[in-house]
C-alpha atoms as a PDB file:
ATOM      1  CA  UNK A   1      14.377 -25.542  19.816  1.00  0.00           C
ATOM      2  CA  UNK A   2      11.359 -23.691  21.228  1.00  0.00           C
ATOM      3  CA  UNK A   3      13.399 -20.423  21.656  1.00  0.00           C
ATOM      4  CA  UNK A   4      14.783 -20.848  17.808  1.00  0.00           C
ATOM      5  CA  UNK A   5      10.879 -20.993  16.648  1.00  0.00           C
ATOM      6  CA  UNK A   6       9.686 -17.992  18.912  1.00  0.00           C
ATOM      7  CA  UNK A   7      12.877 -15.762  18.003  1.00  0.00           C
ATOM      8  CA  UNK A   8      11.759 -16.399  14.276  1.00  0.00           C
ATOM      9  CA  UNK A   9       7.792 -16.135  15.087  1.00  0.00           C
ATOM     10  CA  UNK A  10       9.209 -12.851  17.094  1.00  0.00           C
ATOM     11  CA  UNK A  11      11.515 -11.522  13.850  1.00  0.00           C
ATOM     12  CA  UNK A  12       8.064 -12.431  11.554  1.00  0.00           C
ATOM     13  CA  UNK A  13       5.669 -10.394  13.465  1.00  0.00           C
ATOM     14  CA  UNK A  14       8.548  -7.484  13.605  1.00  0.00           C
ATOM     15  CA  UNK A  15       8.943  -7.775  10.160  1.00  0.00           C
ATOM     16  CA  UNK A  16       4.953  -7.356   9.268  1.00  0.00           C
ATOM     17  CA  UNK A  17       4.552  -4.592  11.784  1.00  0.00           C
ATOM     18  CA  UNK A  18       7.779  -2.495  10.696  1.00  0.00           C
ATOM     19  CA  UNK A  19       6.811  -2.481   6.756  1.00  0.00           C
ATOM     20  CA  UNK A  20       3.062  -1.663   8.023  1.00  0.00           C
ATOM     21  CA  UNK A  21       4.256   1.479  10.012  1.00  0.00           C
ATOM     22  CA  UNK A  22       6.857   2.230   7.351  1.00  0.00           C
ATOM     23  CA  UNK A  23       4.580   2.098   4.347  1.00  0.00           C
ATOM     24  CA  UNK A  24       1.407   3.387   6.477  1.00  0.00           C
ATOM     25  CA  UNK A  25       3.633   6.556   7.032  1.00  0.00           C
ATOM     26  CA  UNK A  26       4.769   6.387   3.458  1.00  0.00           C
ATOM     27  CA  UNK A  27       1.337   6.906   1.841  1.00  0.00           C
ATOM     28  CA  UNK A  28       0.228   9.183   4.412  1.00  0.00           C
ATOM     29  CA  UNK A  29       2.977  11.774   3.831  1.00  0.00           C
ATOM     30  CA  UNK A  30       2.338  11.414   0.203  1.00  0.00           C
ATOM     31  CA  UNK A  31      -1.355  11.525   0.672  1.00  0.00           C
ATOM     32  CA  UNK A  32      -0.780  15.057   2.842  1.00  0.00           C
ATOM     33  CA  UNK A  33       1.708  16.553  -0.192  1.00  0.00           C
ATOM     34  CA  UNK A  34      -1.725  15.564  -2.647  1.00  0.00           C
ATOM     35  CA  UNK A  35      -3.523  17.355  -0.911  1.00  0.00           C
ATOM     36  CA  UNK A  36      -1.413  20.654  -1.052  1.00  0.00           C
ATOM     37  CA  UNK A  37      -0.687  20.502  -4.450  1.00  0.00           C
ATOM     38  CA  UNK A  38      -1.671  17.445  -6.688  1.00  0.00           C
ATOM     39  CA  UNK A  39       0.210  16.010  -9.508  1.00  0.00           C
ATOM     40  CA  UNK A  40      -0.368  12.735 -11.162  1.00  0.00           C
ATOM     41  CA  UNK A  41       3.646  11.008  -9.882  1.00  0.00           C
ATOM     42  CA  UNK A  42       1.710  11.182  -6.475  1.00  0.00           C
ATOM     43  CA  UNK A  43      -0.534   8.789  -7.504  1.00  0.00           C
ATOM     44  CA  UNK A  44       2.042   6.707  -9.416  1.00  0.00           C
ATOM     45  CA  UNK A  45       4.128   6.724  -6.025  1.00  0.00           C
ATOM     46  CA  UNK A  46       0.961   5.775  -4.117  1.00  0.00           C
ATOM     47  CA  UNK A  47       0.136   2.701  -7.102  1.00  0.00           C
ATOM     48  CA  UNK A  48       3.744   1.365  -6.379  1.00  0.00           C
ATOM     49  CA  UNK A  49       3.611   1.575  -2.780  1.00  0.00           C
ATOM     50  CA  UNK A  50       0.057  -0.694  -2.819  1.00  0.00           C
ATOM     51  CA  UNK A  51       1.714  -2.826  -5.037  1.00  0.00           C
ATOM     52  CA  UNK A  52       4.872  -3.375  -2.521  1.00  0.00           C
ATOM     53  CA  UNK A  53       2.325  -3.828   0.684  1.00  0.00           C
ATOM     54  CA  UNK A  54       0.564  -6.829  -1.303  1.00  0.00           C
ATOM     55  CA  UNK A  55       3.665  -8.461  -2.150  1.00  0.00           C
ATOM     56  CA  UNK A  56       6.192  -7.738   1.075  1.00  0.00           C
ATOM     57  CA  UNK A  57       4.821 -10.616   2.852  1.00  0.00           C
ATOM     58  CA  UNK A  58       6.195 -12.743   0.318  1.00  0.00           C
ATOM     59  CA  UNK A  59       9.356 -10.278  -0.330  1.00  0.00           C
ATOM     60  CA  UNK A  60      10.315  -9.765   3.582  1.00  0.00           C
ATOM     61  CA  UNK A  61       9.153 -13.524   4.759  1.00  0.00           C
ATOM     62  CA  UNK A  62       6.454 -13.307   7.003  1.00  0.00           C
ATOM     63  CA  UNK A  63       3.691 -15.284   4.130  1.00  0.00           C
ATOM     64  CA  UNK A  64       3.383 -17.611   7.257  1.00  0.00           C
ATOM     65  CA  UNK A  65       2.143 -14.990   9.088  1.00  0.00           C
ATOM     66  CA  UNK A  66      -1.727 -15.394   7.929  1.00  0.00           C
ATOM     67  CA  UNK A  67      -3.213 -12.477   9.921  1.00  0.00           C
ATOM     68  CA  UNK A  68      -0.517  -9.986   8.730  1.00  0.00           C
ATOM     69  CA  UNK A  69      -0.099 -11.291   5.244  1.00  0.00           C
ATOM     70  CA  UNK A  70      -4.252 -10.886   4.566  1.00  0.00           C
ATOM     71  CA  UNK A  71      -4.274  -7.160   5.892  1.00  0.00           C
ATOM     72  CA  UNK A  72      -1.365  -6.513   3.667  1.00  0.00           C
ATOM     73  CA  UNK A  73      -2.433  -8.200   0.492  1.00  0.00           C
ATOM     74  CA  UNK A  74      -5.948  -6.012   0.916  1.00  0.00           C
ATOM     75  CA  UNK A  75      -5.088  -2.824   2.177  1.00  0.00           C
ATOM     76  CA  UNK A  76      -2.265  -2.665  -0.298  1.00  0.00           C
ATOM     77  CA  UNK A  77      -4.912  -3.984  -2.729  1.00  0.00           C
ATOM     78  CA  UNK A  78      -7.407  -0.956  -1.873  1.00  0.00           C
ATOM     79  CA  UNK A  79      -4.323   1.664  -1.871  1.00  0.00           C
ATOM     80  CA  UNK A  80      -3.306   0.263  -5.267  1.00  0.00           C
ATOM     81  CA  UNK A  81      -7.043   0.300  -6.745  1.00  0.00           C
ATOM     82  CA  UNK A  82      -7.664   3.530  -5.884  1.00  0.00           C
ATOM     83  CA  UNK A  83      -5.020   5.197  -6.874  1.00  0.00           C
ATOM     84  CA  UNK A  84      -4.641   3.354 -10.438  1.00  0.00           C
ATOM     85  CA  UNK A  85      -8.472   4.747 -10.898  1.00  0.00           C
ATOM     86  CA  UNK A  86      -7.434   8.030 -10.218  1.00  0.00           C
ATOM     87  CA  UNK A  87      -4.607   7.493 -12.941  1.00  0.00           C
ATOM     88  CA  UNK A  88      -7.296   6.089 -15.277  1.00  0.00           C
ATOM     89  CA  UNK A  89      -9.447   9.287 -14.938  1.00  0.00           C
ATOM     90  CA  UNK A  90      -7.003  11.432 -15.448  1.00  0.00           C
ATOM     91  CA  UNK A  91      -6.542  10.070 -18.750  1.00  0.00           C
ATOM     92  CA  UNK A  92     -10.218  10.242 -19.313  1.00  0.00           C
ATOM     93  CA  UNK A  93     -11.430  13.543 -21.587  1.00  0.00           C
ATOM     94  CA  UNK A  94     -14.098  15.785 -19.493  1.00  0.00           C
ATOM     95  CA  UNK A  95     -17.486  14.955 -19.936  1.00  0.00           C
ATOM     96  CA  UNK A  96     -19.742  17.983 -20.343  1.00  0.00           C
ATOM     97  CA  UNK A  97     -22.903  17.711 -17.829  1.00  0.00           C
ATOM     98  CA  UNK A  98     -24.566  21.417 -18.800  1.00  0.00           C
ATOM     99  CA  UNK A  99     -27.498  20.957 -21.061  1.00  0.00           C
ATOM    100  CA  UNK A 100     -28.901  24.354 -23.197  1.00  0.00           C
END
């Protein structure tokens, strides 16, 4: 019984970590390509990719994992916020700031 429960407490915290690296290195490489060239499906990609880090925990299991689920549900709460106010200004008309 106790190696059943740390074998799945083992496959949890594999799980958390492996979707962290995976979608760390996900956003990063489409970070990098934004900053070459930008155009707005980067920043639909990077919206989509917060959304999937707040809701893996639930997706690949590892909820019970508190530590790992909290860091997931904000960082891919800050990834998704930011990016869906860059799609929001984009949409936005220019404001002229030059006064005659």
């Amino acid at each position: 019984m106790r190696l059943a429960v740390a074998v799945s407490a083992l496959i949890l915290v594999t799980a958390s970590a492996g979707n962290a690296w995976v979608s760390g290195v996900i956003i990063g490489t489409v970070a990098v390509v934004a900053l070459t060239k930008f155009a707005e499906w980067e920043e639909w990609v990077t919206l989509l990719l917060g959304v999937w880090v707040v809701v893996s925990p639930w997706v690949l299991g590892f909820v019970l994992t508190t530590a790992a689920t909290w860091v997931h549900v904000i960082v891919g709460l800050i990834v998704a916020i930011v990016a869906a106010v860059k799609l929001w200004q984009l949409r936005q008309p220019p404001h002229l700031t030059a006064h005659r």
